[in-house]
C-alpha atoms as a PDB file:
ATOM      1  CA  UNK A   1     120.834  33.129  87.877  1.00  0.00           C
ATOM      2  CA  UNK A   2     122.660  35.703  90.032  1.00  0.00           C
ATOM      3  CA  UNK A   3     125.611  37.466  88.967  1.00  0.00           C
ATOM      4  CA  UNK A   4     128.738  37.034  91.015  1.00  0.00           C
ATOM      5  CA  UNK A   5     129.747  39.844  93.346  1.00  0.00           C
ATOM      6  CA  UNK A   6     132.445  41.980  92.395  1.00  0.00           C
ATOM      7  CA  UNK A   7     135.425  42.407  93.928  1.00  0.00           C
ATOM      8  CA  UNK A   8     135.079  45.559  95.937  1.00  0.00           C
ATOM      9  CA  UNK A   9     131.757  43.471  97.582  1.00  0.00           C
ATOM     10  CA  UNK A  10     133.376  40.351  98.031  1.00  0.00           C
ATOM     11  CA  UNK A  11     135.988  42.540 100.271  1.00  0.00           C
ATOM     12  CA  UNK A  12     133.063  44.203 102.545  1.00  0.00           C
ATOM     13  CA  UNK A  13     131.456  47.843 102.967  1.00  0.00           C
ATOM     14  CA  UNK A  14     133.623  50.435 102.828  1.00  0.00           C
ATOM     15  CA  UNK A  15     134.836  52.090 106.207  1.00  0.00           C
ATOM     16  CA  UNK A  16     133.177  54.882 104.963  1.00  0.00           C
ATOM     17  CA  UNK A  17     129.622  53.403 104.921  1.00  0.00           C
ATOM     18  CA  UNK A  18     130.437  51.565 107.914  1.00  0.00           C
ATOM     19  CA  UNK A  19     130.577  54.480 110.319  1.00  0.00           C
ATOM     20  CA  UNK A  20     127.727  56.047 108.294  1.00  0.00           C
ATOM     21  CA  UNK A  21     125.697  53.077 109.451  1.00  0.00           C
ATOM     22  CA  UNK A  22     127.318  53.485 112.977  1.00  0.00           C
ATOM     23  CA  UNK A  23     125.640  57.111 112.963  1.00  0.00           C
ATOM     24  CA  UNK A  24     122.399  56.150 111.672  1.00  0.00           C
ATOM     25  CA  UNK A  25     121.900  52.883 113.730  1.00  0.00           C
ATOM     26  CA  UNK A  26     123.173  54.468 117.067  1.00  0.00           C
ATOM     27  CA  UNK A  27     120.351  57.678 116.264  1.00  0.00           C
ATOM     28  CA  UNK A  28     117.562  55.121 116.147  1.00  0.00           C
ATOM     29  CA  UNK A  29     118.927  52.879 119.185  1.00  0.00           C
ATOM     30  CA  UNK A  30     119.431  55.972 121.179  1.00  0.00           C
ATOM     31  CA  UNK A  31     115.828  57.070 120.048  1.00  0.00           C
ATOM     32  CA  UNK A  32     114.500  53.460 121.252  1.00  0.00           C
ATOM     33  CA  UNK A  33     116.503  53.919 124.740  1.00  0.00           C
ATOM     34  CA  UNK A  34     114.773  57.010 125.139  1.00  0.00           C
ATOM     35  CA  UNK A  35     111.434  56.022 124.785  1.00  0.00           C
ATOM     36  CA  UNK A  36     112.465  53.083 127.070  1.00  0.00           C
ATOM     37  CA  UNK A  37     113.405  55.520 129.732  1.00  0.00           C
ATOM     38  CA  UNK A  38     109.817  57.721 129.176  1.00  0.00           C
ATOM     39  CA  UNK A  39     107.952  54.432 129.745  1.00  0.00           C
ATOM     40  CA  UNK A  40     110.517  52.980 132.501  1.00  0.00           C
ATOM     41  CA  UNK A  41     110.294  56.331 134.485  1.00  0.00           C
ATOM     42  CA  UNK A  42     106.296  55.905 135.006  1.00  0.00           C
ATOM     43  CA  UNK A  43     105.876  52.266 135.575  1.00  0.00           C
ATOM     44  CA  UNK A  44     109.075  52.138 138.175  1.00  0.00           C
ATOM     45  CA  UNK A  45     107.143  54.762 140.164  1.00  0.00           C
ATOM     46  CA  UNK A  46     103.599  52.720 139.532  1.00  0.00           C
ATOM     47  CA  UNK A  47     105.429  49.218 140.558  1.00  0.00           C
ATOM     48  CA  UNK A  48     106.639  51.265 143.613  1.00  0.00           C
ATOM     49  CA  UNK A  49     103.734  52.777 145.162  1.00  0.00           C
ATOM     50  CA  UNK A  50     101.959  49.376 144.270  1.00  0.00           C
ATOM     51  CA  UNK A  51     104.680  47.795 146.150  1.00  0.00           C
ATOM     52  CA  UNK A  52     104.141  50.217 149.001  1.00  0.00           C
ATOM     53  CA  UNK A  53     100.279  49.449 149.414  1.00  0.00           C
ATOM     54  CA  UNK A  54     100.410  45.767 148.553  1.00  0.00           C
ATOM     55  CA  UNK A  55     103.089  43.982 150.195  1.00  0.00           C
ATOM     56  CA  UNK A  56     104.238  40.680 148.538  1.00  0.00           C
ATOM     57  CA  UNK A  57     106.755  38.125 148.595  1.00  0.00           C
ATOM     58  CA  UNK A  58     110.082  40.346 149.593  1.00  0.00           C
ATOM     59  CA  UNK A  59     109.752  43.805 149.529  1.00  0.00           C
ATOM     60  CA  UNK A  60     109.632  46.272 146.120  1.00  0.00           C
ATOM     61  CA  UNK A  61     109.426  43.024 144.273  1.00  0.00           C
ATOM     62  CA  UNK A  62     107.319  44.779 141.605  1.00  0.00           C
ATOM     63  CA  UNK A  63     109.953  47.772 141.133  1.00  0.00           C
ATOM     64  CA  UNK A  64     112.878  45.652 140.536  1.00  0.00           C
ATOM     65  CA  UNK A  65     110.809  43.177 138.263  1.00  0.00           C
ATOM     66  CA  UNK A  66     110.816  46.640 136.542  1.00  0.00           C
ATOM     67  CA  UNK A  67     114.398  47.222 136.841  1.00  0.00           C
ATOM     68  CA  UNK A  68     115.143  43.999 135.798  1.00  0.00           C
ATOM     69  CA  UNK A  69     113.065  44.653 132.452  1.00  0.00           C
ATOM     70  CA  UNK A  70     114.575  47.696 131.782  1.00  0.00           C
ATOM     71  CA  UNK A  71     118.038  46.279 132.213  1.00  0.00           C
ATOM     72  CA  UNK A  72     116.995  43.292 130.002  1.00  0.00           C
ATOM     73  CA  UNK A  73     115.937  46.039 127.418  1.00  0.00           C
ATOM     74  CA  UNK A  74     119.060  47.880 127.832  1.00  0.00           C
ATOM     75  CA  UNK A  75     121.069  44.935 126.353  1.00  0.00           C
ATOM     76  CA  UNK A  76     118.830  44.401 123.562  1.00  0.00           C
ATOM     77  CA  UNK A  77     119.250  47.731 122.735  1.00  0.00           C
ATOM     78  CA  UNK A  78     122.746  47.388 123.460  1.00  0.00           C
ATOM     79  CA  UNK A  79     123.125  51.362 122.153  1.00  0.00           C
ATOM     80  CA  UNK A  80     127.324  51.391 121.982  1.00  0.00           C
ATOM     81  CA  UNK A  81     127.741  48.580 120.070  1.00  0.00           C
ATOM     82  CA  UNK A  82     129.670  50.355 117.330  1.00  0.00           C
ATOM     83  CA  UNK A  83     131.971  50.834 119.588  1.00  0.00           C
ATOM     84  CA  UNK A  84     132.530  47.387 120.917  1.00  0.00           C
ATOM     85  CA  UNK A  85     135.813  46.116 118.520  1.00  0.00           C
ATOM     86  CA  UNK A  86     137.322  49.823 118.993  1.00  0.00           C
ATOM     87  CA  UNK A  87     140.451  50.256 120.963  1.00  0.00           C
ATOM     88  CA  UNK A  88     138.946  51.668 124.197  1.00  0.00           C
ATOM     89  CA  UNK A  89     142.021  53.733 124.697  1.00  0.00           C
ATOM     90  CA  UNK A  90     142.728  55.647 128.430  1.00  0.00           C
ATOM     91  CA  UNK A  91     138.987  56.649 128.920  1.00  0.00           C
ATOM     92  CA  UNK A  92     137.898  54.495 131.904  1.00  0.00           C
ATOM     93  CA  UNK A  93     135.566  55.094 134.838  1.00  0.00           C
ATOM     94  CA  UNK A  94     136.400  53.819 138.275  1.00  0.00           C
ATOM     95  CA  UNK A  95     133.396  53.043 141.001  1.00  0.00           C
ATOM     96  CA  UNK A  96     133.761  56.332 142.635  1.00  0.00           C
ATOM     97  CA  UNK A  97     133.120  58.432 139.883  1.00  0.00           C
ATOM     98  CA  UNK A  98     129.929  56.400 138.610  1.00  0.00           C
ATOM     99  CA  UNK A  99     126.547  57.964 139.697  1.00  0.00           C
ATOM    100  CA  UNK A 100     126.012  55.092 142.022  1.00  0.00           C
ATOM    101  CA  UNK A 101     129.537  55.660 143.925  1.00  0.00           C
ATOM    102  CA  UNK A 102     128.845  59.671 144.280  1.00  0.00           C
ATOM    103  CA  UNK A 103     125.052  58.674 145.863  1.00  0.00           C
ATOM    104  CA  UNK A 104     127.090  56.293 147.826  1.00  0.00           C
ATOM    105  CA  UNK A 105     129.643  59.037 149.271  1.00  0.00           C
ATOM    106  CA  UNK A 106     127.425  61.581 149.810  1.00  0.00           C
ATOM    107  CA  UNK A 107     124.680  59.097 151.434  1.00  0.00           C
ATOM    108  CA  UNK A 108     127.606  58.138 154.167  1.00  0.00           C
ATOM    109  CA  UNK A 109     128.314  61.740 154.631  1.00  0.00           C
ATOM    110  CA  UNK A 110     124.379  62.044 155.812  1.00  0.00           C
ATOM    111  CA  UNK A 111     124.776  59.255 157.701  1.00  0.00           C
ATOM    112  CA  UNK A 112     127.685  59.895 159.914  1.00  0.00           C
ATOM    113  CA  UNK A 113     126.372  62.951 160.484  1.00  0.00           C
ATOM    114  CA  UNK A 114     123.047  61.730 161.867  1.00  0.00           C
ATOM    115  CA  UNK A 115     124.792  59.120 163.605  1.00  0.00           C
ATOM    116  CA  UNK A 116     126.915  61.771 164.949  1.00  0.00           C
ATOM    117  CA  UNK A 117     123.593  63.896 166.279  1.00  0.00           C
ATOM    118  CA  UNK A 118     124.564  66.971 163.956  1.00  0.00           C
ATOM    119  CA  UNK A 119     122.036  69.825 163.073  1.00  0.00           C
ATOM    120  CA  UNK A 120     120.706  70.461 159.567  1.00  0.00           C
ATOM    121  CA  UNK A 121     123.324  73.167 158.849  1.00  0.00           C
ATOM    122  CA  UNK A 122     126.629  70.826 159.731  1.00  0.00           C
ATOM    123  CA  UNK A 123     124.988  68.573 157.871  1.00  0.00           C
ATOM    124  CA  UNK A 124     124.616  70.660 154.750  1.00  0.00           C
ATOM    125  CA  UNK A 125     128.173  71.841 155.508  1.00  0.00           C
ATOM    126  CA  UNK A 126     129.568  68.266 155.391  1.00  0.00           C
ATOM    127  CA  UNK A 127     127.356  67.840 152.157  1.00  0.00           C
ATOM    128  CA  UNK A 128     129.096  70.746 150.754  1.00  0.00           C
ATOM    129  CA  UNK A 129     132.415  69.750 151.392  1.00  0.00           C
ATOM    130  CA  UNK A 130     132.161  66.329 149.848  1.00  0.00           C
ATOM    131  CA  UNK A 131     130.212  68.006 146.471  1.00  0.00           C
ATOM    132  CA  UNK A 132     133.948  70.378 146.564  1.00  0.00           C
ATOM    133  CA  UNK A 133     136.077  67.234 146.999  1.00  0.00           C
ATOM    134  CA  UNK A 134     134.526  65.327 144.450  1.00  0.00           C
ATOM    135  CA  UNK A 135     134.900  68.435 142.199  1.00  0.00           C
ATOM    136  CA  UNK A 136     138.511  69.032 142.768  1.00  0.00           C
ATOM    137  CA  UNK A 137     139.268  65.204 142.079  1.00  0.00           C
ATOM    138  CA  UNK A 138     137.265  65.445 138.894  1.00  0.00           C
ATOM    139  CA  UNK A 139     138.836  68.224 138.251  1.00  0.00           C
ATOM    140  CA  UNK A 140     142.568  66.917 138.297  1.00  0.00           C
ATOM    141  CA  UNK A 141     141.173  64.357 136.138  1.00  0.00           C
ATOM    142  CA  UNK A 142     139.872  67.031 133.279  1.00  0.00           C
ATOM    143  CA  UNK A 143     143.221  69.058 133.783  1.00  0.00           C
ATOM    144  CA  UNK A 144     145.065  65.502 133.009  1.00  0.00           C
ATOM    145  CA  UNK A 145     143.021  64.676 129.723  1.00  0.00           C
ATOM    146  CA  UNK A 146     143.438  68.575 128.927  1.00  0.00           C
ATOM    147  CA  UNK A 147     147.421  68.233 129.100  1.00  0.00           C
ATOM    148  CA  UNK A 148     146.740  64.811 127.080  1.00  0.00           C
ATOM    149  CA  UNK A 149     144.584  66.641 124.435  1.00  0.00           C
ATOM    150  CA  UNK A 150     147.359  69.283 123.950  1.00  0.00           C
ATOM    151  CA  UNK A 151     150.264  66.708 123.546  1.00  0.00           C
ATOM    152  CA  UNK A 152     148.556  65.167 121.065  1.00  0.00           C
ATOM    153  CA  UNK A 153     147.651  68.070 118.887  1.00  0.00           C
ATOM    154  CA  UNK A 154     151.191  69.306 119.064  1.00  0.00           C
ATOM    155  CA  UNK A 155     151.991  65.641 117.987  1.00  0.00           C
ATOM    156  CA  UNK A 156     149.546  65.609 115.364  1.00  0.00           C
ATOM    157  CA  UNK A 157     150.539  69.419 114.451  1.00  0.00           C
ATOM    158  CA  UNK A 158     154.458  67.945 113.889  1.00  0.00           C
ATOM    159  CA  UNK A 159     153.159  65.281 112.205  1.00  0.00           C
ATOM    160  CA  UNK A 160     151.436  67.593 109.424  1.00  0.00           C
ATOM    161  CA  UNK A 161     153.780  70.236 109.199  1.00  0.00           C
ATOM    162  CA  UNK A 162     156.283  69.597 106.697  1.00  0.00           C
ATOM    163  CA  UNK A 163     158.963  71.648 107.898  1.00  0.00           C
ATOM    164  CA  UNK A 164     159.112  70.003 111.605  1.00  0.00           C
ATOM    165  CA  UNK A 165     162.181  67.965 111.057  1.00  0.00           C
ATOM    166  CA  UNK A 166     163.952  70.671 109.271  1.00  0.00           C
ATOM    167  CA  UNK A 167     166.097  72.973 111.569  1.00  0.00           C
ATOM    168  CA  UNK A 168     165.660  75.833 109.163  1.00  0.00           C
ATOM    169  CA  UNK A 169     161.884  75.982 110.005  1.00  0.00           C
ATOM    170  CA  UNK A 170     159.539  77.340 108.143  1.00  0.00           C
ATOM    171  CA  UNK A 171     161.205  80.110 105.775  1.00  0.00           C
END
């Protein structure tokens, strides 16, 4: 017959082997997305050339029966899942700052400047302008989580200093 647990199992893991998992599990999911990716890269570009030469039902059906897989896979894998019951805190990513909304900008910068009749040059100018907008806005964003980083060491550096409170300072 088996034992009964003792009290320090009957209360969990520790938090300590809990994020020790977290590191080990998210190495070998991250190693399993990355052989996805190595096999997804080849057989996107196979289902799109055969796509290309054979034409069936609608058009690159092949290639996103691909991408479909791969984003099936991508939930199985499901790599940040240690982070899922975490308080996600400020960090969040709006559309225009995904890589989809940046190939979307710069894609309707090309366009309006073909549609427009423009040489290769203003077009690479216009090109260039966006790529320094989009750095200056990502920019102000870094400088913001800088400022944030610095309040909160000076927080954290009041917190641990014992003589903070006292108006004598540190004597």
């Amino acid at each position: 017959m088996n034992p009964l647990p003792s009290s320090s199992a009957a209360t969990g893991p520790s938090p300590r082997w809990n994020f020790i998992r977290d590191v080990l599990v998210f190495q070998v999911k991250m190693l399993l997305d990355n052989v996805r990716d190595l096999i997804l890269m080849p057989v996107s570009l196979g289902a799109a050339l055969l796509d290309l030469i054979f034409r069936g039902d609608r058009e690159g059906a092949r290639f996103y029966e691909v991408l479909r897989w791969g984003a099936h896979s991508e939930e199985v894998i499901d790599v940040y899942s240690a982070i899922e019951h975490h308080d996600p805190g400020n960090f969040r990513v709006t559309r225009a700052y995904t890589v989809d909304g940046v190939i979307e900008r710069l894609e309707s910068v090309v366009l309006r400047e073909v549609e427009k009749g423009s040489t290769a040059s203003s077009i690479k100018s216009a090109m260039e302008r966006a790529i320094r907008q989009l750095q200056s806005e990502t920019r102000a964003t870094e400088n913001a989580v800088a400022q944030t980083a610095g309040e909160l060491r000076k927080t954290a550096g009041a917190e641990n200093d014992p003589t903070a409170g006292d108006p004598r300072g540190s004597q």
